[in-house]
Structures are given as C-alpha cells and as structure tokens.
Protein backbone atom coordinates (compact mmCIF):
# COMPACT_ATOMS: atom_id res chain seq x y z
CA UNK A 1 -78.56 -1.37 34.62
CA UNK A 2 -77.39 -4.54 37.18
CA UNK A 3 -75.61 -6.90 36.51
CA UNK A 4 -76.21 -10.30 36.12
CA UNK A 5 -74.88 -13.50 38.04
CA UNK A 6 -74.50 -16.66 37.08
CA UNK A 7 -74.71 -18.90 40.15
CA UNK A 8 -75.76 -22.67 39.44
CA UNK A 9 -75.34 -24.55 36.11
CA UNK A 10 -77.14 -28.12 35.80
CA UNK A 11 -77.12 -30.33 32.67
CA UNK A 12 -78.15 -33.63 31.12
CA UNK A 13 -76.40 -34.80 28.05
CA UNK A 14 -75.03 -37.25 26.02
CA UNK A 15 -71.51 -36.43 27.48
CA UNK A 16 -72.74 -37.14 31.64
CA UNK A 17 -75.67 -35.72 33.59
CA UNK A 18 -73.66 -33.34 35.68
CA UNK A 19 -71.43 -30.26 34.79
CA UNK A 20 -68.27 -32.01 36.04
CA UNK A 21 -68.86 -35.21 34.00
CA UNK A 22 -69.21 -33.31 30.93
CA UNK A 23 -66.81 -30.57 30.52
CA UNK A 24 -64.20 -33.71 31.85
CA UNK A 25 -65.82 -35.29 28.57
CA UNK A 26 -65.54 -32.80 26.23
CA UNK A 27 -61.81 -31.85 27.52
CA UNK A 28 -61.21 -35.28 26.82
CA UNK A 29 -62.33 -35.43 23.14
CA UNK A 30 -64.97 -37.70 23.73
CA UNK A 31 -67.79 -38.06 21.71
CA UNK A 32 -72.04 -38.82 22.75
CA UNK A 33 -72.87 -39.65 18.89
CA UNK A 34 -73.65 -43.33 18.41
CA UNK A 35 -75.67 -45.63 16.16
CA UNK A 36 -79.11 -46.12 16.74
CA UNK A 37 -80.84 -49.67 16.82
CA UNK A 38 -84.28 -51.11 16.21
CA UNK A 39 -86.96 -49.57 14.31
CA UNK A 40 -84.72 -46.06 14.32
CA UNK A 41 -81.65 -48.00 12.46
CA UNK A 42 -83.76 -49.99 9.96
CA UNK A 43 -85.91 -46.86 9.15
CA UNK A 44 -83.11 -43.53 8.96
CA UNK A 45 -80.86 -42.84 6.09
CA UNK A 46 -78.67 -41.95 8.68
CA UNK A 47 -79.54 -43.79 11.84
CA UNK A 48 -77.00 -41.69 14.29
CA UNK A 49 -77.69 -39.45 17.35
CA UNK A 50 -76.14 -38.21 20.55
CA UNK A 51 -78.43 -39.86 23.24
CA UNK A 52 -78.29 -39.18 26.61
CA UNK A 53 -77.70 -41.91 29.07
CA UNK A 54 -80.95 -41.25 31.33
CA UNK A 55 -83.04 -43.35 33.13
CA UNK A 56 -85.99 -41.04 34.82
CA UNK A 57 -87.33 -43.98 36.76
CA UNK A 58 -84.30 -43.85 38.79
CA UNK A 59 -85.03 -39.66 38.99
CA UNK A 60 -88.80 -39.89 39.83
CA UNK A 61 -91.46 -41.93 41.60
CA UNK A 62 -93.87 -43.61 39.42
CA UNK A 63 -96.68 -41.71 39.65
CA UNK A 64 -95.23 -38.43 38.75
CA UNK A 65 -93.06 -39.69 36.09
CA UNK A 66 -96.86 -40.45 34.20
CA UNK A 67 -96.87 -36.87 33.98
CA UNK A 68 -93.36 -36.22 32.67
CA UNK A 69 -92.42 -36.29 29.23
CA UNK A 70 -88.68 -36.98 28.80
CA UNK A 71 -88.05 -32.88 27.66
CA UNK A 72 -89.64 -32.05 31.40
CA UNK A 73 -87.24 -35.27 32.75
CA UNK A 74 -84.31 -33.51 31.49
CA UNK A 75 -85.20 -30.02 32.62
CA UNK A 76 -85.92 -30.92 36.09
CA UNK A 77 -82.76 -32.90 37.19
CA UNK A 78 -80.84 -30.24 35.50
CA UNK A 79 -82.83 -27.71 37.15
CA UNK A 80 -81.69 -29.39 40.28
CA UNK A 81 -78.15 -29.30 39.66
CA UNK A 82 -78.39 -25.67 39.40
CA UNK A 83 -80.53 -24.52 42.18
CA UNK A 84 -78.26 -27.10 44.59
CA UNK A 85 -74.81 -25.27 43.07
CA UNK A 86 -76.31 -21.74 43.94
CA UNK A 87 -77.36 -22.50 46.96
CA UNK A 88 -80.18 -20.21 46.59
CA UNK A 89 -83.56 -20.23 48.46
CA UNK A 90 -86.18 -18.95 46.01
CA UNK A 91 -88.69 -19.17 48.75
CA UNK A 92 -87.64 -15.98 50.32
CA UNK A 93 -89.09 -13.90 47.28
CA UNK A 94 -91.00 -16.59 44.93
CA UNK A 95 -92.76 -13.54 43.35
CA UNK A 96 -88.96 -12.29 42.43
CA UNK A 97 -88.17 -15.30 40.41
CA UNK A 98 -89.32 -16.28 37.25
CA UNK A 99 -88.65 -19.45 35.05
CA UNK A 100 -87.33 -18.41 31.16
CA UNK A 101 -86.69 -21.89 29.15
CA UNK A 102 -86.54 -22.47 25.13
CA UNK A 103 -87.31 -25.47 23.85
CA UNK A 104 -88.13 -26.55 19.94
CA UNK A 105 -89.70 -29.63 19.57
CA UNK A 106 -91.26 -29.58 23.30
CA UNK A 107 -92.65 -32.60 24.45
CA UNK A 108 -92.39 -35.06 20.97
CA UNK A 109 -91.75 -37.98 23.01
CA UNK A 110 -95.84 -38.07 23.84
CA UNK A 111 -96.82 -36.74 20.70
CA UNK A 112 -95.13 -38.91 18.37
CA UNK A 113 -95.98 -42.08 20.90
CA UNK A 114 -99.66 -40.99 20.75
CA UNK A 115 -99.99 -40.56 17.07
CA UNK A 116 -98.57 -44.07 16.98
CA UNK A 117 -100.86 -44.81 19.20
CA UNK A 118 -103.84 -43.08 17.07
CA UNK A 119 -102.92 -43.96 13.67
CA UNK A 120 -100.77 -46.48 14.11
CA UNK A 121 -102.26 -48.89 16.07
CA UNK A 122 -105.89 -47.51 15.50
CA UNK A 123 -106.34 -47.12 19.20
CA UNK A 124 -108.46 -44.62 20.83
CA UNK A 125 -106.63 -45.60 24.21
CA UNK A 126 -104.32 -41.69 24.52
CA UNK A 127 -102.68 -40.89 27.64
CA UNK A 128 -105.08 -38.97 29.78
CA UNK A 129 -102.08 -36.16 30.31
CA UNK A 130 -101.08 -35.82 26.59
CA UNK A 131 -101.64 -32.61 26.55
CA UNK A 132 -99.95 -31.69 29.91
CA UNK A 133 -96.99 -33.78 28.90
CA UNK A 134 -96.50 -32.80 25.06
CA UNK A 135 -97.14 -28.82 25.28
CA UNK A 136 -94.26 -26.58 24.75
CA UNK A 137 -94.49 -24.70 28.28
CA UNK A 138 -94.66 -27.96 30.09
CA UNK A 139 -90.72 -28.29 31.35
CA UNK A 140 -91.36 -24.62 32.74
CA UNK A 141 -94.46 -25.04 34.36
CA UNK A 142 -92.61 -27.98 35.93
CA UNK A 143 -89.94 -26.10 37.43
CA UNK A 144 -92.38 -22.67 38.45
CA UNK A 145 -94.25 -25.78 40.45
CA UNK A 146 -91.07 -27.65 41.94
CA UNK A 147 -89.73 -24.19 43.24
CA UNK A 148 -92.82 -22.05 43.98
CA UNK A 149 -91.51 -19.24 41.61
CA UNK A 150 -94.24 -16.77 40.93
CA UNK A 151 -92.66 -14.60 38.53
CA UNK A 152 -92.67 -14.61 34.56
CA UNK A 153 -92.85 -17.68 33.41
CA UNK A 154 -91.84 -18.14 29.43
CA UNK A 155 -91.64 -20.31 27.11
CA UNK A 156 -89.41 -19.61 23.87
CA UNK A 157 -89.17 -21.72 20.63
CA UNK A 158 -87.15 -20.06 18.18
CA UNK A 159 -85.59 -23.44 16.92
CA UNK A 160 -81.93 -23.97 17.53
CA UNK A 161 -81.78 -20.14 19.41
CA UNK A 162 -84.56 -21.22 21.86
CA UNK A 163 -82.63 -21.31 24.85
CA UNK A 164 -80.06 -18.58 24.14
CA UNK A 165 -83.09 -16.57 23.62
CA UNK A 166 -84.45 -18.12 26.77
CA UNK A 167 -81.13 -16.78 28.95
CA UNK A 168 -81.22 -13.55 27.19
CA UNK A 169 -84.46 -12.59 28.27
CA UNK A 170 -83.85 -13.70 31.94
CA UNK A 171 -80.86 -11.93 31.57
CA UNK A 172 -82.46 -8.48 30.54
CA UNK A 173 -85.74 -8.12 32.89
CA UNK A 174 -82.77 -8.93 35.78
CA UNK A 175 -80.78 -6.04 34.70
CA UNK A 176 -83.91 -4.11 34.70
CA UNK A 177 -84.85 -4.56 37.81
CA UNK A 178 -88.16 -6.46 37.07
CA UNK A 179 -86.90 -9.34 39.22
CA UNK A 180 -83.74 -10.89 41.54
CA UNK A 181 -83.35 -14.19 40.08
CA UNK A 182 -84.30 -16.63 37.04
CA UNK A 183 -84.01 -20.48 36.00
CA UNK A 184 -83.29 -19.94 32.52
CA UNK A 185 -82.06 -22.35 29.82
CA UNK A 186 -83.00 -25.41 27.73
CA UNK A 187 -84.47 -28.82 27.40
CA UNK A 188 -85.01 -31.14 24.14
CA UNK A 189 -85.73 -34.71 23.36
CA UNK A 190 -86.20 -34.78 20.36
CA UNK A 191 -84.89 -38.62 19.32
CA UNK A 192 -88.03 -40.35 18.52
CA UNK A 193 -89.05 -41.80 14.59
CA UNK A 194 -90.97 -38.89 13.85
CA UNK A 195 -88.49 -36.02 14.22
CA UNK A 196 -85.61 -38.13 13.77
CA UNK A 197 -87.50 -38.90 9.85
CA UNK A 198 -88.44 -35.27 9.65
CA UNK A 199 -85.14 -34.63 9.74
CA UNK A 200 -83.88 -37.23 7.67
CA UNK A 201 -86.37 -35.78 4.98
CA UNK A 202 -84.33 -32.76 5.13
CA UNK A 203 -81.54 -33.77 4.25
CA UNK A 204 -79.42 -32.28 6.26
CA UNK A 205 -78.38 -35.18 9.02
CA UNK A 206 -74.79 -35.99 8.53
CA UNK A 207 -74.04 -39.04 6.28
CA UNK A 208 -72.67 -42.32 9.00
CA UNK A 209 -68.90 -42.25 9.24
CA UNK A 210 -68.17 -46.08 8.47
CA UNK A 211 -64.99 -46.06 10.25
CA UNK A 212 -66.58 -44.54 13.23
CA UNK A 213 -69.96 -43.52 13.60
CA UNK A 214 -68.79 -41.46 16.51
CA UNK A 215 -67.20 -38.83 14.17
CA UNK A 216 -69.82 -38.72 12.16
CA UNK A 217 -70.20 -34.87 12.83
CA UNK A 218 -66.91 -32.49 11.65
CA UNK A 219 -67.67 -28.75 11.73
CA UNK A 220 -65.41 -26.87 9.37
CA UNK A 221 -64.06 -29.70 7.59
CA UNK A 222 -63.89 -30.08 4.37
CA UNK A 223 -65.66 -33.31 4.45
CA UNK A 224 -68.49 -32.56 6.43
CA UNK A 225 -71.72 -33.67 5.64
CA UNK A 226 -74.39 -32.63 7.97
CA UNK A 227 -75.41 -32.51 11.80
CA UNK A 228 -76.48 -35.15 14.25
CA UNK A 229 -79.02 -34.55 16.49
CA UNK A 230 -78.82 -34.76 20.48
CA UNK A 231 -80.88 -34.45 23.50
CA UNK A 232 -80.41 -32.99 26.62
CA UNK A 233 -80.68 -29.93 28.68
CA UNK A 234 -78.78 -27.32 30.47
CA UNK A 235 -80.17 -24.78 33.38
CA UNK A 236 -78.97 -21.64 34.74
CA UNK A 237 -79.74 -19.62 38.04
CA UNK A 238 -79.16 -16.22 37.35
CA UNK A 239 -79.17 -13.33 39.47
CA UNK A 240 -78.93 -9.87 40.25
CA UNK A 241 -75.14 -9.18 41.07
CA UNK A 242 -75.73 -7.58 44.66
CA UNK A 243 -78.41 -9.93 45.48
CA UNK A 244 -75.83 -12.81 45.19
CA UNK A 245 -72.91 -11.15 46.60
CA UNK A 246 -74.97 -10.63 49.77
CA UNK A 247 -76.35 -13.97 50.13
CA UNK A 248 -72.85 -15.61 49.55
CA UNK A 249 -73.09 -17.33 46.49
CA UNK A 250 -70.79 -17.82 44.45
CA UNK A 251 -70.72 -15.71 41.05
CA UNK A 252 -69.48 -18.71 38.20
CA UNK A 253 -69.09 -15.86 35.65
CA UNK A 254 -71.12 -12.28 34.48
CA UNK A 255 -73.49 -12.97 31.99
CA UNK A 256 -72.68 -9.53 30.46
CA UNK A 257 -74.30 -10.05 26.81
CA UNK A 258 -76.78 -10.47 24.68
CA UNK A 259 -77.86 -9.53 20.62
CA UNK A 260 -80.75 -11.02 19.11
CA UNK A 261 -81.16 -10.19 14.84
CA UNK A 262 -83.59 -11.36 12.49
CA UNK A 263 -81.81 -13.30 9.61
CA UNK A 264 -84.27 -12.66 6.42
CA UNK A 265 -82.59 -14.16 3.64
CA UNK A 266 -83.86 -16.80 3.67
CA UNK A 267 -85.72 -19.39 5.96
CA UNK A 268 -83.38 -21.88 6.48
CA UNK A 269 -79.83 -20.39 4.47
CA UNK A 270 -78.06 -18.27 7.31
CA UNK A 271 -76.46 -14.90 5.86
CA UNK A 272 -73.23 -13.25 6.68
CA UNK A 273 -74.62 -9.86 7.87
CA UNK A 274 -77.32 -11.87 9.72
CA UNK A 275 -75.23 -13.50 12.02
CA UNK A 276 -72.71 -10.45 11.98
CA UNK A 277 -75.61 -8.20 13.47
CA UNK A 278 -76.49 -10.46 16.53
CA UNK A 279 -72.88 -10.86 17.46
CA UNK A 280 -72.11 -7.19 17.42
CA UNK A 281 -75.35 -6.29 19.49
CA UNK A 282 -73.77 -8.85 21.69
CA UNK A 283 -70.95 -6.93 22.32
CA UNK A 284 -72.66 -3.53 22.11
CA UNK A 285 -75.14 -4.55 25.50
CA UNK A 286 -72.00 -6.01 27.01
CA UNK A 287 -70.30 -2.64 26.73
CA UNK A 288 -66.79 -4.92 25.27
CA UNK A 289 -64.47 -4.75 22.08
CA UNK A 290 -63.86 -7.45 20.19
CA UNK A 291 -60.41 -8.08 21.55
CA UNK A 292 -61.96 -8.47 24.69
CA UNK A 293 -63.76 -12.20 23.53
CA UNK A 294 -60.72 -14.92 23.55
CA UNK A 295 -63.33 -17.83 23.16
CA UNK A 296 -66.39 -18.15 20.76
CA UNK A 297 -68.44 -21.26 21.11
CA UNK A 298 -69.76 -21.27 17.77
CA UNK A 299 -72.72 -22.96 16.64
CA UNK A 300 -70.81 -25.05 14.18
CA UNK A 301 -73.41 -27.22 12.85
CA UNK A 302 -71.22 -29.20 10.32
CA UNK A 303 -73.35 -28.51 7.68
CA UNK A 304 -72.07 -26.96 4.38
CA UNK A 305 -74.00 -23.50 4.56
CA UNK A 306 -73.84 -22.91 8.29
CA UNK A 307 -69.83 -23.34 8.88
CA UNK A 308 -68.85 -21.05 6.02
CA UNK A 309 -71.16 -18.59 6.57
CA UNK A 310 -70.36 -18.35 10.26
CA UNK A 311 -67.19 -18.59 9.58
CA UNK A 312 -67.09 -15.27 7.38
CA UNK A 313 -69.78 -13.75 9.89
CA UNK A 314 -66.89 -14.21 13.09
CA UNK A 315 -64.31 -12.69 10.61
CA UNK A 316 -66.33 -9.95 9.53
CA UNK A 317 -67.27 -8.84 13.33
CA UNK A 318 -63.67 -9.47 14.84
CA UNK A 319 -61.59 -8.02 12.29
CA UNK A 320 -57.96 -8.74 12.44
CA UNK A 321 -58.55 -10.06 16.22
CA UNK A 322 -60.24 -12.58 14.35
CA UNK A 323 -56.85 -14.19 13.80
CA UNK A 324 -56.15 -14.35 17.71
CA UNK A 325 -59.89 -15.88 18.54
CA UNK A 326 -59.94 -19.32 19.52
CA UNK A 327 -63.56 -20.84 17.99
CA UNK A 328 -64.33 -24.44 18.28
CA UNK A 329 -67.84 -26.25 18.09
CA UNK A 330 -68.87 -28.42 20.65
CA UNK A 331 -71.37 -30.03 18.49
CA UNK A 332 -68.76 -32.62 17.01
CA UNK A 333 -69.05 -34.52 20.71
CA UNK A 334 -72.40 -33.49 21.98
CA UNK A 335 -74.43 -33.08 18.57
CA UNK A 336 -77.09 -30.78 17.88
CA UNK A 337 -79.50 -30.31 21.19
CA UNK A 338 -81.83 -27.83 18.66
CA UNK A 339 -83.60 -25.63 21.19
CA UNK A 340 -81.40 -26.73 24.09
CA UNK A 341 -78.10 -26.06 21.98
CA UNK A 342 -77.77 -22.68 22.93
CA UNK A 343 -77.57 -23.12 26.96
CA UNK A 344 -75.74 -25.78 26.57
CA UNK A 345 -73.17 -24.82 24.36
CA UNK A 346 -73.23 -21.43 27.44
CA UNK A 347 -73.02 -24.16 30.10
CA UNK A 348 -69.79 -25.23 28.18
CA UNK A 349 -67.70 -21.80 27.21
CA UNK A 350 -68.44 -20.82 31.48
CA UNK A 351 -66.70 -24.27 32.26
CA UNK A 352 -64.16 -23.53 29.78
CA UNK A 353 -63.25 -19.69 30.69
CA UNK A 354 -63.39 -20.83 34.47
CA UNK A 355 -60.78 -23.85 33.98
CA UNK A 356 -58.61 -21.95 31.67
CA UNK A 357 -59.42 -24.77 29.39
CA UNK A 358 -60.91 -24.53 25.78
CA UNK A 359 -62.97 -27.71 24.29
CA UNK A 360 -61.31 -29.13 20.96
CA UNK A 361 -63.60 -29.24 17.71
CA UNK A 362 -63.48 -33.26 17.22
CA UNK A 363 -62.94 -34.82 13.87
CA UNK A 364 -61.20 -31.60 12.14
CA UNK A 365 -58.53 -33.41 10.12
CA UNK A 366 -59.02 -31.24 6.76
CA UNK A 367 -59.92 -27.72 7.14
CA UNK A 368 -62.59 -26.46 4.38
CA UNK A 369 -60.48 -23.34 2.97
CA UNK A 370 -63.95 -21.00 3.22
CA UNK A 371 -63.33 -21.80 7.33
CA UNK A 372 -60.22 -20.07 7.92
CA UNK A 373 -60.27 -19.44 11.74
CA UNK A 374 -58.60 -21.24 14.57
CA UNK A 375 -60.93 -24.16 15.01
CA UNK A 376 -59.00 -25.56 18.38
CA UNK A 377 -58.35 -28.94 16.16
CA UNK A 378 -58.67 -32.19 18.22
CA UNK A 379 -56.80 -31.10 21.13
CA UNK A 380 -58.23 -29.05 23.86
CA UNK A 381 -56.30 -25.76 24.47
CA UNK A 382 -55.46 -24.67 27.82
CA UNK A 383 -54.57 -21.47 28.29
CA UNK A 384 -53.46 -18.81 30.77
CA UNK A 385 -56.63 -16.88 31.31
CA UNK A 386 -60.13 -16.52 29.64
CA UNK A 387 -61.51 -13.38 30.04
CA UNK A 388 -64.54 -13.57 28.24
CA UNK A 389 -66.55 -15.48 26.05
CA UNK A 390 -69.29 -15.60 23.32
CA UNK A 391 -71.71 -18.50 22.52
CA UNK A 392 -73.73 -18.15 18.96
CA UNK A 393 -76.83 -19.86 18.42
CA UNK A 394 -78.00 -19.33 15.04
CA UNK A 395 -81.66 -20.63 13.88
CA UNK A 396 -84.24 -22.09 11.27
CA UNK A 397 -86.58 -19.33 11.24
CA UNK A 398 -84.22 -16.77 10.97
CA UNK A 399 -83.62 -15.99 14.90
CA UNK A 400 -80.15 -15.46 15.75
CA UNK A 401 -79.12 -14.95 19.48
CA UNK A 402 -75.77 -14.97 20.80
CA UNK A 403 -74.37 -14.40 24.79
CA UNK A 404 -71.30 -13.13 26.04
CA UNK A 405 -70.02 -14.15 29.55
CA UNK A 406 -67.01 -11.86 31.48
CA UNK A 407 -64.95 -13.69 34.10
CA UNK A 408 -65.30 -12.74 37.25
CA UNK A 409 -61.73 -14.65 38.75
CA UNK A 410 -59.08 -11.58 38.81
C-alpha cells in the first residue's frame, strides 16, 4: 500500500475564505453563527445560521457565474486554494487524477429558487441550466473541467459523512495504486427557505440564544438544544507519497486513515457500537493504537442524542487513553456544513496538529454529566506536539466515516 499526501487545503466558510483566516478564527473563539433577516427570520422557529461571507461575482465573470450554483461557487475557489498551495500541475498526467467530492443537499440554491419560481410565482420562466446547476455531481464536474482531470470522477451524498466519505475514497484508490493524485472534499449551501424549513420541521435546529445568538450552538453542554446549520466548503489535493516528495511539494500531514460502518439502529438515532466500529476501522487501516490519536475532531452536533452517544462511542474505543484525548467540536463556531462537515472539520484538526494548536469547543460553560471527556472548554489548547489526529463524521442515514491524519514534522 502507498501512502497518501496531503498537499493543498482550500476552504470557504463562515469563519474566512482561506485556511489562514479560519484556523486564526477558530483559535480565536470566534463564532460564524448569526441571525438571519427577511423572509428567513420572519418564517424559522429558529432563524440562525453560519453564513459564509461570499460574493461569487467578485470570483467569476458573469457569464459563467449563470452556470454556477453557489455549492459549485464554493467548491471552485476552494479548489483553487488547494491546487495553488500544492503547487501541483495536474496536466502532466490528467488521466492520473480524479475529482472525489460529497455533498448533501447539492445544488438547493437553484432548486428551491426554481420551485419558487414554478409554484410560487406560477411562472413557466426556469433557468435554462437548472439542471446543470442543481444536480448533485455538478461542483465535481466543475473542477474535472477547470483542471482537465480525466480520472474517477465521484460524487458522494451520504448526508453529514459526504465528504469524509469523499476523502476516504480518494484516499484508498491512491494507496492502491489506481491513481497519483485527487481533489477530494466538500461543498454545501444549503441556507435557502426550503432546507432551512425542512430543517426547522425537524426539530432539531438549536433554539436562538437571546443573549447571543452567536452561541446559539454548545456541544456537550448541558443546555444544548440543537445544531445550526452552515455553508461552505473545504478541498484537498492528495497524493501518492513518492509522487510528491519528488516533485517538491510539500507534505501538510499523512492522511493515514479511514473506517466507514453502517449505523442500523435506527435512521436518524446514532448508536454507541455504530460509531465505535468506524472509529476503530479508522485506526485498524492506519496501522495506529489509540494512544497514538492526541486530537479527535468530533462531530459534536449539539444535539441531545448525538453528543452523548459520541461521547460514550470515543470512551468505549480509547479506553483509559480516553482520559488523555483532547476532543472538541468545531461546530460551536462554524455550525453544521452537512455534507461539507466532514472535510472541513479535516481541514481544521491538519491546521491544528501542524500549529501545535487545538480549537476550543465555544459556549461549554456546563458540562452534560453523560459527556465526560476533555471538551477543550473555551480556550484553545496549545500544546507541545500533535502527532496524530482523528475527525468523525457521523450521518442521517446511518453512514459513519471517520479519518485519521499522522504528522509528518519530526
């Protein structure tokens, strides 16, 4: 088996559109949730989100941004980040590339504005590239185009594991040997009436913290209500170890994991043994004991079933190192991305184990007693050295994926 490099991170979010911006942001205990106005605030029982501060007319001439929904927007500047980080030329083997993104909702921007449109409105008048712009393969197709890759190119929507699914996949057929290099990760935009009310309906979107809407969402605590959605997306080049070391790039981290488990009991409550399975695959393809993880990026929701559950999951697979893991959940500043959270939330443990810095969990005054782990409280942690890491993305549906990156510093 190779191993696998990762070489160029890109991201959009509610935190900054570029890596630097937000790991500075989520260091900082800042927060991207905010109240929503207009039709979203008079309509939502809880009219909060973490909305990225994007404009893709500044990103993209006219005519091509016809073609763009806001999910492809994302994908592409993040895409750009990456590719200009790595430094790498895909056109010396486009048929060694491939293009591996998860997304859940997809393009919902165009579909809920055309429906509006349809039904709304009563109009017949639909954008000619609807069905370019809404489909779920659309941000990939983008990027195959903008970089000439002619290798797989895959679309995964496994809800909120989409894009760890996404890297994992890239990750394997590298280590295989079925190709040199991958753009892998996630894109979602999912803040428009319709999915933001779908949502809603659930009941699951965290009740508005009066005080401050900005810390509306508290994993672990014992007053958490819910999650708040987000938008955004985060991209990875990856490649084959050698291949990189010969060109000159430099290797961020080793994506050295990666455990995928069907959760069955139920479709939307996540189980203990679930979540314990994907986690120890993790480790078992990453060939590393549990004291090797110091940092788990856990998916964290802040809703009531999720946190406690993962919460006894991470205890259950780490034993009595469990009481030496740092965990924290990003989510409190970011929110939920769905099918983007899992790169993300990646994007943000490789910033962390390469600054020797670990991101607080925001708003964790009162720990629930079921979450009895160290949660990183408020304060970002640094440390001495991080020598790996674990991100868990557990989903709707029942598909939970979860990575493991090794440092590659010493």
């Amino acid at each position: 088996m190779k191993r696998v490099a990762i070489t160029g991170i890109g991201v959009v979010t509610p935190l900054g559109n570029d890596s630097a911006t937000f790991f500075n942001n989520l260091i900082a205990g800042k927060s991207g949730i905010r109240m929503l106005e207009g039709e979203l605030a008079r309509r939502l029982t809880s009219p909060i989100a973490a909305v990225a501060d994007f404009d893709g007319a500044a990103q993209f001439p006219a005519p091509r941004l016809r073609m763009l929904d806001r999910v492809s927007q994302f994908a592409l500047c993040a895409a750009r980040q990456a590719v200009a980080q790595s430094g790498i030329d895909f056109s010396r083997a486009p048929d060694a590339a491939g293009v591996f993104i998860g997304t859940g909702l997809a393009g919902s921007q165009t579909t809920d504005e055309g429906y509006s449109t349809l039904y709304g409105e009563q109009s017949d008048r639909i954008k000619p590239f609807s069905v370019l712009m809404a489909m779920h393969n659309a941000a990939a197709a983008w990027l195959a185009l903008e970089y000439g890759l002619e290798g797989p190119n895959l679309t995964y929507s496994t809800a909120c594991s989409s894009s760890s699914v996404a890297i994992g996949e890239a990750g394997r057929r590298i280590a295989n040997g079925e190709m040199s290099a991958a753009l892998a990760g996630g894109s979602e935009a999912c803040l428009t009436l319709g999915a933001l009310k779908a949502w809603d309906a659930m009941r699951t979107v965290a009740a508005v913290d009066r005080e401050n809407p900005a810390a509306s969402c508290k994993p672990f605590s014992a007053n958490r209500s819910g999650l708040v959605l987000g938008e955004g997306a985060a991209i990875f080049v990856l490649e084959e170890w050698d291949s990189a070391r010969e060109r000159g790039a430099q290797c961020l981290a080793e994506l050295a994991g990666y455990g995928l488990s069907t959760d069955i009991a139920h479709l939307t409550h996540p189980s203990v043994a679930g979540q314990s399975r994907a986690m120890l695959r993790a480790l078992q393809n990453a060939g590393m004991d549990v004291d090797e993880i110091d940092y788990v990026n856990a998916h964290g929701t802040g809703t009531q079933a999720n946190d406690a559950v993962e919460s006894a999951a991470i205890r259950s697979v780490f034993g009595s190192h469990a009481d030496r893991l740092a965990v924290s959940s990003t989510k409190s500043m970011h929110g939920h991305l769905l099918g983007a959270a899992g790169a993300l939330e990646l994007a943000a443990s490789v910033m962390a184990m390469r600054a020797a810095t670990l991101p607080p969990t925001m708003h964790l005054e009162v720990r629930d007693p079921q979450c009895d782990l160290d949660y990183i409280p408020l304060v970002a942690r640094p440390v001495t050295r991080v020598g790996a890491v674990m991100s868990n993305s557990f989903a709707f549906g029942g598909t939970d994926a979860v990575l493991v990156a090794r440092n590659v510093d010493g």
